[in-house]
N, C-alpha and C. Protein backbone atom coordinates (compact mmCIF):
# COMPACT_ATOMS: atom_id res chain seq x y z
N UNK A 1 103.36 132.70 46.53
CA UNK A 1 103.85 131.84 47.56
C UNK A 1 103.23 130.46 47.38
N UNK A 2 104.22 129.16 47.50
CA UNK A 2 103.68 127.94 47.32
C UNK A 2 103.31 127.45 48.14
N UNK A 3 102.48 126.53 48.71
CA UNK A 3 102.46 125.71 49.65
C UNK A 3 102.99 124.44 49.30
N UNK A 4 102.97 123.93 48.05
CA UNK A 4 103.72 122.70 47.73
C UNK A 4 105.51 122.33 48.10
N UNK A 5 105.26 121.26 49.14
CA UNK A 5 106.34 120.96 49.46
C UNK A 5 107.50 120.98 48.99
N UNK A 6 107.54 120.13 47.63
CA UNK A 6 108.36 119.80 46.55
C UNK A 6 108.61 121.41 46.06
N UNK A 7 108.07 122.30 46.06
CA UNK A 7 108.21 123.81 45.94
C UNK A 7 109.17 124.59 46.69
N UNK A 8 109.53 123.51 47.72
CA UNK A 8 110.40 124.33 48.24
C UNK A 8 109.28 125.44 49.68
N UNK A 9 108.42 124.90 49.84
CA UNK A 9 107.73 125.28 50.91
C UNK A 9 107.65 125.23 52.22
N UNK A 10 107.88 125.70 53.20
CA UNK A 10 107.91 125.40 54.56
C UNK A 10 107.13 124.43 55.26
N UNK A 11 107.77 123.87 55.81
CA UNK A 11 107.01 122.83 57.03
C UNK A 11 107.44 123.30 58.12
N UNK A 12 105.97 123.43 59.09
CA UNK A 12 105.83 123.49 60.50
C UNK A 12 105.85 122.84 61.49
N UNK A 13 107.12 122.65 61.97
CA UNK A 13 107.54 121.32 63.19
C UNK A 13 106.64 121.75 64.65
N UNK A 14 106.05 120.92 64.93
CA UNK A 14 105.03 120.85 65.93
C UNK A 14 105.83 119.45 66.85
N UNK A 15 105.77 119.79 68.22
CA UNK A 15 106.78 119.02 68.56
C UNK A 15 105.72 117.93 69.42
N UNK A 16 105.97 116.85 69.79
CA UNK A 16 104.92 115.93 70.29
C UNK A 16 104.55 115.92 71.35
N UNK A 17 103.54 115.99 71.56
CA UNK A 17 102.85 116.03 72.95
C UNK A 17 102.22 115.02 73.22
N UNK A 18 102.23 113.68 73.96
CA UNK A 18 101.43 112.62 73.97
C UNK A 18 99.97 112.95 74.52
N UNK A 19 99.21 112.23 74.14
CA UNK A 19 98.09 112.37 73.97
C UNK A 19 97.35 111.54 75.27
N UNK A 20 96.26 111.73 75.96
CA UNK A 20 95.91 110.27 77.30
C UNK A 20 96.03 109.71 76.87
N UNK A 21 95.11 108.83 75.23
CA UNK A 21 95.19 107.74 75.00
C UNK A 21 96.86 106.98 74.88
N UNK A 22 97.86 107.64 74.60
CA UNK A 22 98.69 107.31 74.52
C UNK A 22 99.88 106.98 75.55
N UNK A 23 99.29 107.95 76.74
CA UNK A 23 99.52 107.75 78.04
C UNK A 23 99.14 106.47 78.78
N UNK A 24 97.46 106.32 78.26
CA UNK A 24 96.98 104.66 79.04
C UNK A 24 97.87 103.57 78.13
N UNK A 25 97.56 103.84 76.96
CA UNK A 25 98.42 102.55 76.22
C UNK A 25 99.79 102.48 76.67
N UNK A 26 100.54 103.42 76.86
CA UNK A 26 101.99 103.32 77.56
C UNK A 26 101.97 102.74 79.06
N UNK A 27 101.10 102.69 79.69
CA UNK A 27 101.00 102.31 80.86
C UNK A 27 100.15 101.17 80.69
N UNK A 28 99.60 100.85 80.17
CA UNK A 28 99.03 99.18 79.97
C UNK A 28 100.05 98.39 79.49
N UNK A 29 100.69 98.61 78.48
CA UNK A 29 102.05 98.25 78.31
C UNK A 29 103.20 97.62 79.33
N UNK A 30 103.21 99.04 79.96
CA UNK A 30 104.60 98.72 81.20
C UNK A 30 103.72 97.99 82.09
N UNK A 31 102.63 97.86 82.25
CA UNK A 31 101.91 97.07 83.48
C UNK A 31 102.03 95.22 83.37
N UNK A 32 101.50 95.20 81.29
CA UNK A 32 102.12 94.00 80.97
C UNK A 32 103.30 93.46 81.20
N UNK A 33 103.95 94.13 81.23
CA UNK A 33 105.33 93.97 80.67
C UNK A 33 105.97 93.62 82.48
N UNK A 34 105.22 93.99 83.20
CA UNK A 34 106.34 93.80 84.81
C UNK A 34 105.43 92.97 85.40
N UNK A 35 103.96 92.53 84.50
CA UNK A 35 103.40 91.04 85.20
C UNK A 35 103.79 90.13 84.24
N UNK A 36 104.05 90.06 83.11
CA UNK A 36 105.36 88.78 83.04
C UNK A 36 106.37 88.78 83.23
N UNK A 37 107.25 89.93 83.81
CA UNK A 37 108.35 89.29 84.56
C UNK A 37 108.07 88.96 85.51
N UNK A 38 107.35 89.24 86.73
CA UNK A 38 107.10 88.63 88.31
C UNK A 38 106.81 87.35 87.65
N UNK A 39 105.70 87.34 86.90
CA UNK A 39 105.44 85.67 86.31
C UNK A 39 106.56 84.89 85.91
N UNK A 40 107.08 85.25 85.04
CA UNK A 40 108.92 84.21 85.10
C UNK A 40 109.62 84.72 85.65
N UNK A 41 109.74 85.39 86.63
CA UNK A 41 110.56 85.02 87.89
C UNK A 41 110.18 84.19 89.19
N UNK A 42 108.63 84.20 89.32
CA UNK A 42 108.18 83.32 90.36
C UNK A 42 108.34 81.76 89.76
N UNK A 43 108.50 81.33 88.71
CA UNK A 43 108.35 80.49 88.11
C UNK A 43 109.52 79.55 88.38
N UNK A 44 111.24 80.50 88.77
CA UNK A 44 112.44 80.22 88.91
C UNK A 44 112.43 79.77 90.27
N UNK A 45 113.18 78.60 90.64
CA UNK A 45 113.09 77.94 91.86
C UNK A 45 114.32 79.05 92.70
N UNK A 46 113.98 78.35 93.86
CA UNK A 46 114.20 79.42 95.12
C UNK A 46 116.12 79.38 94.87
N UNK A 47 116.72 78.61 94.42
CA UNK A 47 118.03 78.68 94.52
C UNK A 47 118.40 79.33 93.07
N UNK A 48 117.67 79.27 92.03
CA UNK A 48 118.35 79.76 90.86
C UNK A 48 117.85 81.47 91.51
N UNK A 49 116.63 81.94 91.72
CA UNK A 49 116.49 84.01 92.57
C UNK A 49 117.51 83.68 93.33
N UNK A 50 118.08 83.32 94.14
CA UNK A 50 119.23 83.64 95.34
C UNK A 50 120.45 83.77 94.12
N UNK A 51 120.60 82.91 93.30
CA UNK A 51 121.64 82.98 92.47
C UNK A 51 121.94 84.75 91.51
N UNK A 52 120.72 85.13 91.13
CA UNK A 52 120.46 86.19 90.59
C UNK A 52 120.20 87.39 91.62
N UNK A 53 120.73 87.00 92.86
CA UNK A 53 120.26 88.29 93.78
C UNK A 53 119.32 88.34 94.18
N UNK A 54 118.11 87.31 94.52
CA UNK A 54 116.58 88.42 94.64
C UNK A 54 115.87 87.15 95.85
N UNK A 55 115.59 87.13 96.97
CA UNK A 55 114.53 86.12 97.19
C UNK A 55 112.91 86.12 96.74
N UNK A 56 112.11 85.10 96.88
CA UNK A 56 111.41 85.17 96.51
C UNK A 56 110.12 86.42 96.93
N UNK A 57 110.22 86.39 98.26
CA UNK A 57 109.43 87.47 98.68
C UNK A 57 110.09 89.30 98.17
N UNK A 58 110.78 88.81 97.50
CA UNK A 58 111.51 90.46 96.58
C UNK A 58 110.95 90.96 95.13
N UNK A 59 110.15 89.65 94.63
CA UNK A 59 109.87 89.73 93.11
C UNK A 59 109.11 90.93 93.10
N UNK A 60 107.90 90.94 93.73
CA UNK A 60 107.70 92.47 93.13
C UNK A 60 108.05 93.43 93.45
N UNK A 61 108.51 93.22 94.36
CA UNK A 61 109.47 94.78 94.55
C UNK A 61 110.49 94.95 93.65
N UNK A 62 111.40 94.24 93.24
CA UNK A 62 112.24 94.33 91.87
C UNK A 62 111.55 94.63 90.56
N UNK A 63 109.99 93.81 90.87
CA UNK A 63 109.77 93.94 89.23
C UNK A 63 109.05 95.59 88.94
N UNK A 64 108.33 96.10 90.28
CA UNK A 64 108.41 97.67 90.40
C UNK A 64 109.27 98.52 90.26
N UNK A 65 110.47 98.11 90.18
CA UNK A 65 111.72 99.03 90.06
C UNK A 65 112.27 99.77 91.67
N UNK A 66 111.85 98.62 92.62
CA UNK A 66 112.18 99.68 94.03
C UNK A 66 113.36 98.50 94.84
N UNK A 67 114.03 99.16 95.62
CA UNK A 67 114.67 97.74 96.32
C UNK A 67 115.93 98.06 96.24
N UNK A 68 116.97 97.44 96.77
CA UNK A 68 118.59 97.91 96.77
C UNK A 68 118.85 96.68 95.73
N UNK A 69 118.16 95.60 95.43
CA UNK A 69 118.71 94.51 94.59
C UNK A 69 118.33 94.47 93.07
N UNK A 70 118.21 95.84 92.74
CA UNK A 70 117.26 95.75 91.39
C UNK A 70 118.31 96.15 90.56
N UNK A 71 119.64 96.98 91.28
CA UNK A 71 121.03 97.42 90.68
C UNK A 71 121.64 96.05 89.98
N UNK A 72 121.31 94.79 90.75
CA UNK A 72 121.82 93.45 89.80
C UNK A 72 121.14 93.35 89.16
N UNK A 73 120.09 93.14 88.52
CA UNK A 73 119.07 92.77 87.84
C UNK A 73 118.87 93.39 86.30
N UNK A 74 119.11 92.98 84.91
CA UNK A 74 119.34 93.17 84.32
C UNK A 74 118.19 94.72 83.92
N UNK A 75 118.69 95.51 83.30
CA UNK A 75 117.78 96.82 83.06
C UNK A 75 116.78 96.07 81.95
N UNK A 76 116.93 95.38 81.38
CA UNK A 76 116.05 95.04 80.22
C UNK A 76 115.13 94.19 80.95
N UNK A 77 115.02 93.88 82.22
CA UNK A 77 113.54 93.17 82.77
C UNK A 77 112.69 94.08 83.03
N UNK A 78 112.82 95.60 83.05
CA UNK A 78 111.98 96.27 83.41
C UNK A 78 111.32 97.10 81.53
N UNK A 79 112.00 96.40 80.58
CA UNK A 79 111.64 96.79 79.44
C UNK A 79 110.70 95.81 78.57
N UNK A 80 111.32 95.86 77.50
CA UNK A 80 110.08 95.20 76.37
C UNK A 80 110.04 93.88 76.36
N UNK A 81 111.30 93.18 77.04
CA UNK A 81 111.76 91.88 76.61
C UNK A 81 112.32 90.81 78.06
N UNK A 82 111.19 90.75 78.98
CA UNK A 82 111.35 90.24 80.22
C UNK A 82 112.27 88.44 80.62
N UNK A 83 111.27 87.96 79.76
CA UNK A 83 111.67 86.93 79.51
C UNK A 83 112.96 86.58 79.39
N UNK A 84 113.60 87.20 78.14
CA UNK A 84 114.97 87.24 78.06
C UNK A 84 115.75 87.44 78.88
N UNK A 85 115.45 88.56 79.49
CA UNK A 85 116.02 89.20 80.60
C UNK A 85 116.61 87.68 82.04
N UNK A 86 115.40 87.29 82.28
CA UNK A 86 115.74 86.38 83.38
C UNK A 86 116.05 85.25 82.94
N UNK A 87 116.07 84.78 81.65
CA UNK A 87 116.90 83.66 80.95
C UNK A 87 118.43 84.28 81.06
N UNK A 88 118.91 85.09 80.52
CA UNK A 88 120.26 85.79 80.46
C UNK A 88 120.60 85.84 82.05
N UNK A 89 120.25 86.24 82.55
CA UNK A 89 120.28 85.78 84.20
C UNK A 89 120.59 85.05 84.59
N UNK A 90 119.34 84.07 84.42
CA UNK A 90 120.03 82.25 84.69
C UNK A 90 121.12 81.77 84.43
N UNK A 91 121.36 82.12 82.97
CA UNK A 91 122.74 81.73 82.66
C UNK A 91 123.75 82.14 82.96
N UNK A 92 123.90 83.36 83.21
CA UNK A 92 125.06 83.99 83.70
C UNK A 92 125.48 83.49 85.27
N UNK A 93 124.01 82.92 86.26
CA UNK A 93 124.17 82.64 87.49
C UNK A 93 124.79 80.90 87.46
N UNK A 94 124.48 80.56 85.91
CA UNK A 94 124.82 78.72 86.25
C UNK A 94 126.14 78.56 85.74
């Protein structure tokens, strides 16, 4: 019996289990990631958020993912690429 792969040997699929560390890094991550969007969205004057759905006293509640106004709000502000997100916004609102 071989163990060499190229032999035509079995491999044992072990399926992934994240690990804490990989748990905190995933969550340091998303923590980054929804304090620069509140950050460029507070940044947007009070008539361009009304334009996009949101007043100002809503930002973090949108940028938490809670709220009836977060259904407008592009899904990709709550992902990797925030910024974009509320630029694409803007524009679509001007």
């Amino acid at each position: 019996m071989s163990n060499n792969l190229a032999g035509g040997g079995n491999i044992l699929h072990v399926p992934f289990r994240p690990t804490l560390l990989s748990r905190i890094l995933l969550a340091v991550k998303n923590w980054r990631t929804r304090r620069l969007a509140a950050r460029e969205l507070r940044a947007l004057p009070d008539a361009l958020l009304r334009d996009i759905g949101i007043e100002r006293y809503q930002i973090e509640e949108v940028v938490k993912g809670g709220g009836a106004q977060v259904a407008t709000l592009p899904t990709t502000l709550y992902g990797a690429k925030p910024v974009a997100a509320v630029k694409t916004a803007v524009k679509k609102a001007a």
